[in-house]
N, C-alpha and C. Protein backbone atom coordinates (compact mmCIF):
# COMPACT_ATOMS: atom_id res chain seq x y z
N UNK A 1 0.85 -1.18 0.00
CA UNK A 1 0.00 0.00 0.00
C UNK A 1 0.90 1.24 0.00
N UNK A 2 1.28 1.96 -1.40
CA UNK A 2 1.91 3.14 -1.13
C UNK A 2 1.16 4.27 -1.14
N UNK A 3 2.16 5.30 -1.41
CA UNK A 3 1.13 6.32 -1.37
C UNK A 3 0.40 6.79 -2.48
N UNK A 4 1.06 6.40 -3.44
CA UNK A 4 0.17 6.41 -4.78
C UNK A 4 -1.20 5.44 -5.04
N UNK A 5 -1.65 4.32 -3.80
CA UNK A 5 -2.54 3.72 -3.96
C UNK A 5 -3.55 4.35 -3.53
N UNK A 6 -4.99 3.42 -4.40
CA UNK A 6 -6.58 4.58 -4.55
C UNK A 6 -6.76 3.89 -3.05
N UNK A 7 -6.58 3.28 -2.65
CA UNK A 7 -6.96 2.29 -1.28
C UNK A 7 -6.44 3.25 0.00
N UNK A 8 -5.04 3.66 -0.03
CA UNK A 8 -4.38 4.79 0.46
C UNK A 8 -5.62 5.88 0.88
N UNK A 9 -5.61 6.67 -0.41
CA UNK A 9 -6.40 7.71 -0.15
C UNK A 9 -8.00 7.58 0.41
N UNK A 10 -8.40 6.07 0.02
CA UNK A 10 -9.80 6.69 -0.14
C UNK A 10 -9.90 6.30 1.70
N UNK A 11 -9.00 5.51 2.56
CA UNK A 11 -8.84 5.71 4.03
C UNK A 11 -8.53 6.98 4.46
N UNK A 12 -7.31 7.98 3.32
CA UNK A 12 -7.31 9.17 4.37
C UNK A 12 -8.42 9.65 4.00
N UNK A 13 -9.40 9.79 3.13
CA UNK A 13 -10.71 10.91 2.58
C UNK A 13 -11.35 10.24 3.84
N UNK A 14 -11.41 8.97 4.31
CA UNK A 14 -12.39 8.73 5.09
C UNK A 14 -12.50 9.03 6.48
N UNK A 15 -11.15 9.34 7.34
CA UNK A 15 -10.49 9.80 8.46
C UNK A 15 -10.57 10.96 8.18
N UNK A 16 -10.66 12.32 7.56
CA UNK A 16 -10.92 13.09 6.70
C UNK A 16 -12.36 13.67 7.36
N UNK A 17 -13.40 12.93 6.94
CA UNK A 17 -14.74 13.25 6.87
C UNK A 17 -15.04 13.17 8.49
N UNK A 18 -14.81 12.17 9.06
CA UNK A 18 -15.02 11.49 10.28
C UNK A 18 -14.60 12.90 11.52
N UNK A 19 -12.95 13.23 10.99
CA UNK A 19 -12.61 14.27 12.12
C UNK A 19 -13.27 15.59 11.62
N UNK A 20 -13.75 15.90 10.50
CA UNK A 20 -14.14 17.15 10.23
C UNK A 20 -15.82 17.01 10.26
N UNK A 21 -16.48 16.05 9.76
CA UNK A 21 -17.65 16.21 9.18
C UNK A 21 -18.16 16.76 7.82
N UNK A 22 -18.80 16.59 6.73
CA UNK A 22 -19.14 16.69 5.83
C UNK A 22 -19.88 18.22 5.45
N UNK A 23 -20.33 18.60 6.62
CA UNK A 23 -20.55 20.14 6.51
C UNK A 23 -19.51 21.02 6.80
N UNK A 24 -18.90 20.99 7.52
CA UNK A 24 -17.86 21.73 7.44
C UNK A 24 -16.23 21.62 6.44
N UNK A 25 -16.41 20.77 5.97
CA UNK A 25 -15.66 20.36 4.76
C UNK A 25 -16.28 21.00 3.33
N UNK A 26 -17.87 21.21 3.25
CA UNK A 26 -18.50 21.64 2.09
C UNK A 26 -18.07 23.55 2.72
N UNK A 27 -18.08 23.64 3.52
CA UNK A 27 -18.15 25.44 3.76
C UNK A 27 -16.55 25.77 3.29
N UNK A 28 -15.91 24.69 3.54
CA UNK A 28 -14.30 24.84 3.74
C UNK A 28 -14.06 25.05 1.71
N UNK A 29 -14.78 24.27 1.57
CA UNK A 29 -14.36 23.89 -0.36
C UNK A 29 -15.38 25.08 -0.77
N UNK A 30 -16.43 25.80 -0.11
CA UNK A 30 -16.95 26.94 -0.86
C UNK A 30 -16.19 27.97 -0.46
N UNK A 31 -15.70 28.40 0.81
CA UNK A 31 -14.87 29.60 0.94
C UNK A 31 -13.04 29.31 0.01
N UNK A 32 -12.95 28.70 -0.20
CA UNK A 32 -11.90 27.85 -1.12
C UNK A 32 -12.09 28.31 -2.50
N UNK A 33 -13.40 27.93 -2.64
CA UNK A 33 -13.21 27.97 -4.21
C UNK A 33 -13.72 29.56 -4.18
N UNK A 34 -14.43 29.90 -3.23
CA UNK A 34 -14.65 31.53 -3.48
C UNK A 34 -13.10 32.62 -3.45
N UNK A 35 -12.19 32.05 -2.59
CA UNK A 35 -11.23 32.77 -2.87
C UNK A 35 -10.45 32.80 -4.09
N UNK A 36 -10.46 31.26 -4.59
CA UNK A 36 -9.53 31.50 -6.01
C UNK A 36 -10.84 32.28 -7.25
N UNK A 37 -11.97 32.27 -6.76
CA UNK A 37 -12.64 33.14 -7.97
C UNK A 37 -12.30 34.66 -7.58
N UNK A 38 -11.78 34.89 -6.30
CA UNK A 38 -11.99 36.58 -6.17
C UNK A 38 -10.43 36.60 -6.71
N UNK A 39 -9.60 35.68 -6.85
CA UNK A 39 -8.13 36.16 -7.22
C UNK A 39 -7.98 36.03 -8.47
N UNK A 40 -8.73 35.35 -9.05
CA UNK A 40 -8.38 35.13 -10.21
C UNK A 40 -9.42 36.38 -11.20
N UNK A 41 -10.34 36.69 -10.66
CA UNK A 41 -11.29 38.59 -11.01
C UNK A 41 -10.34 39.53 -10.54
N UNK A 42 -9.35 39.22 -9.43
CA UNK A 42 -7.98 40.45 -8.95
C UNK A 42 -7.35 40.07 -10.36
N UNK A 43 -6.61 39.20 -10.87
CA UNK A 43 -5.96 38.91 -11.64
C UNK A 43 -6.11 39.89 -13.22
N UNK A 44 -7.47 39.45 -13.78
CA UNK A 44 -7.70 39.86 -14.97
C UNK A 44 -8.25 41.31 -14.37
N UNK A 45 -8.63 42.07 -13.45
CA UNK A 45 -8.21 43.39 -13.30
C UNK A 45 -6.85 44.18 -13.26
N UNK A 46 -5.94 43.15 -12.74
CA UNK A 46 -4.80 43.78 -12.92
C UNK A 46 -4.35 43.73 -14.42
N UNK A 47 -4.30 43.16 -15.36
CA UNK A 47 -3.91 42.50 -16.39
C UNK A 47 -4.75 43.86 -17.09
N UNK A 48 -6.23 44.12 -17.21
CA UNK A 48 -6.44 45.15 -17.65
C UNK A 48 -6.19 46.46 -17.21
N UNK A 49 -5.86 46.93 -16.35
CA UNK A 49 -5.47 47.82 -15.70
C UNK A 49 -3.86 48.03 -15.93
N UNK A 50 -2.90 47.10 -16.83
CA UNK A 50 -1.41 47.31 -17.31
C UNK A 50 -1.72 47.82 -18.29
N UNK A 51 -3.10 47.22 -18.85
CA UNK A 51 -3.03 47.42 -20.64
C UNK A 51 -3.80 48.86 -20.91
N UNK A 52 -4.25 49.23 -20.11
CA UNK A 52 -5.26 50.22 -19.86
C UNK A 52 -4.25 51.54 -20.27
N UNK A 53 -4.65 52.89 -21.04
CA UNK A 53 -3.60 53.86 -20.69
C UNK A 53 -3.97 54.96 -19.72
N UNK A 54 -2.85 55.02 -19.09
CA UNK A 54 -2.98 56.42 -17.92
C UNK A 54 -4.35 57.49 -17.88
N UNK A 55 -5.12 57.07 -17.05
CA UNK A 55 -5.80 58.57 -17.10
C UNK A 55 -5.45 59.98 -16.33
N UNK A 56 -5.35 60.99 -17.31
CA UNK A 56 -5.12 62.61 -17.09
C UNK A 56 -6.32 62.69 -15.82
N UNK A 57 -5.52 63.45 -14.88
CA UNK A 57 -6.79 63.90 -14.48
C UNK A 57 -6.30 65.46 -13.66
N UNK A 58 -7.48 66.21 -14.12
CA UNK A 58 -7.80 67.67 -14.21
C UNK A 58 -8.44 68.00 -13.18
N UNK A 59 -8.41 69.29 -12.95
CA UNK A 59 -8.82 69.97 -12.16
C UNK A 59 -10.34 70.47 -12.44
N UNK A 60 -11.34 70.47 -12.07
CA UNK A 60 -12.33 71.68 -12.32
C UNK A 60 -12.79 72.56 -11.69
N UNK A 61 -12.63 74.09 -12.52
CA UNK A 61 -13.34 74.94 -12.08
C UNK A 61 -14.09 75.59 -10.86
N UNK A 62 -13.92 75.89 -9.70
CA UNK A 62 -14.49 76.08 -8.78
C UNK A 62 -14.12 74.82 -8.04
N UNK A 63 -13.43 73.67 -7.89
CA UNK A 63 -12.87 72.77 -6.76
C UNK A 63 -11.98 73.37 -6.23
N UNK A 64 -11.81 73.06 -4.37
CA UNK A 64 -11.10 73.56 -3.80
C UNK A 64 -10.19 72.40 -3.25
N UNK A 65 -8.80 72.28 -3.48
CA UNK A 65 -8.25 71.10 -2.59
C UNK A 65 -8.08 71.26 -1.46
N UNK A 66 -8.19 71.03 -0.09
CA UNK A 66 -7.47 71.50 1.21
C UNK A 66 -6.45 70.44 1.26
N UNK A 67 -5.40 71.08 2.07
CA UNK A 67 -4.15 70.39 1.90
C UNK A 67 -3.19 71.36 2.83
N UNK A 68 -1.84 70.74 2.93
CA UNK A 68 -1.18 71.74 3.35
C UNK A 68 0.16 71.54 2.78
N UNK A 69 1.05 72.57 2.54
CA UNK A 69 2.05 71.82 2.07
C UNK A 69 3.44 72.46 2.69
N UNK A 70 4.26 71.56 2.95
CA UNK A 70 5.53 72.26 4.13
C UNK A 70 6.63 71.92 3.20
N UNK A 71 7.78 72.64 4.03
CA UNK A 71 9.11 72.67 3.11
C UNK A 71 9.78 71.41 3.84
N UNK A 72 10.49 70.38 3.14
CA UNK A 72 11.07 69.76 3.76
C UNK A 72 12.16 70.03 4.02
N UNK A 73 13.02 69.54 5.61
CA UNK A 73 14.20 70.19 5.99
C UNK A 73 14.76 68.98 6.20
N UNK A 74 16.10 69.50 6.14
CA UNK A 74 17.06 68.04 6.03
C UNK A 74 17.53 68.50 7.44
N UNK A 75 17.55 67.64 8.62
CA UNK A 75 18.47 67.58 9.68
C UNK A 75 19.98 66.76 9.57
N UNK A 76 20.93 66.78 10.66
CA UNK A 76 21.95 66.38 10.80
C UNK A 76 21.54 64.34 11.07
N UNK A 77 20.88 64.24 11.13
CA UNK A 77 20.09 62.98 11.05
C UNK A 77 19.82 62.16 9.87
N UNK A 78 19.48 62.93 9.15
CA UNK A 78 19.20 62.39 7.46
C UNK A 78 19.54 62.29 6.93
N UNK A 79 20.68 62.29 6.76
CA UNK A 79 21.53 62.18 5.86
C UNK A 79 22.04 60.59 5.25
N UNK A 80 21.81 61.09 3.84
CA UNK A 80 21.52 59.45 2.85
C UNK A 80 22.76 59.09 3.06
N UNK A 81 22.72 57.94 2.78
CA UNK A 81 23.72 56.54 3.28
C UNK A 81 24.65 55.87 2.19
């Protein structure tokens, strides 16, 4: 009996079911297969989103940004390496 035998496995599937139960093994294979569908919809968004070109984006008319903007200071500390 190695490990390539169907006799093999179909004891561990059965030790398997026994310690888990059959419902919680079906929730386990739907949140399973729900993750490789949300990665694989990440996937072909990214893939279109390389092929995609840059969008400009503008200002309009009467928008106000709030923001603030400071000078950066270099201390005796910072200095690149």
């Amino acid at each position: 009996m190695g490990a390539g035998s169907w006799v093999h496995w179909v004891v561990v599937l059965l030790i398997v079911v026994l310690i888990f139960g059959t419902k919680k093994l079906r929730n386990i294979g739907a949140d399973l297969g729900g993750a490789v569908r949300g990665f694989k919809e990440g996937m072909k968004g990214a893939e279109n989103a390389d092929n995609a070109p840059p969008q400009q984006i503008t200002a309009q008319e009467g928008t106000v940004i709030e923001g603030e903007a400071r000078e950066k200071t270099v201390s005796s500390t910072d200095k690149p390496a």
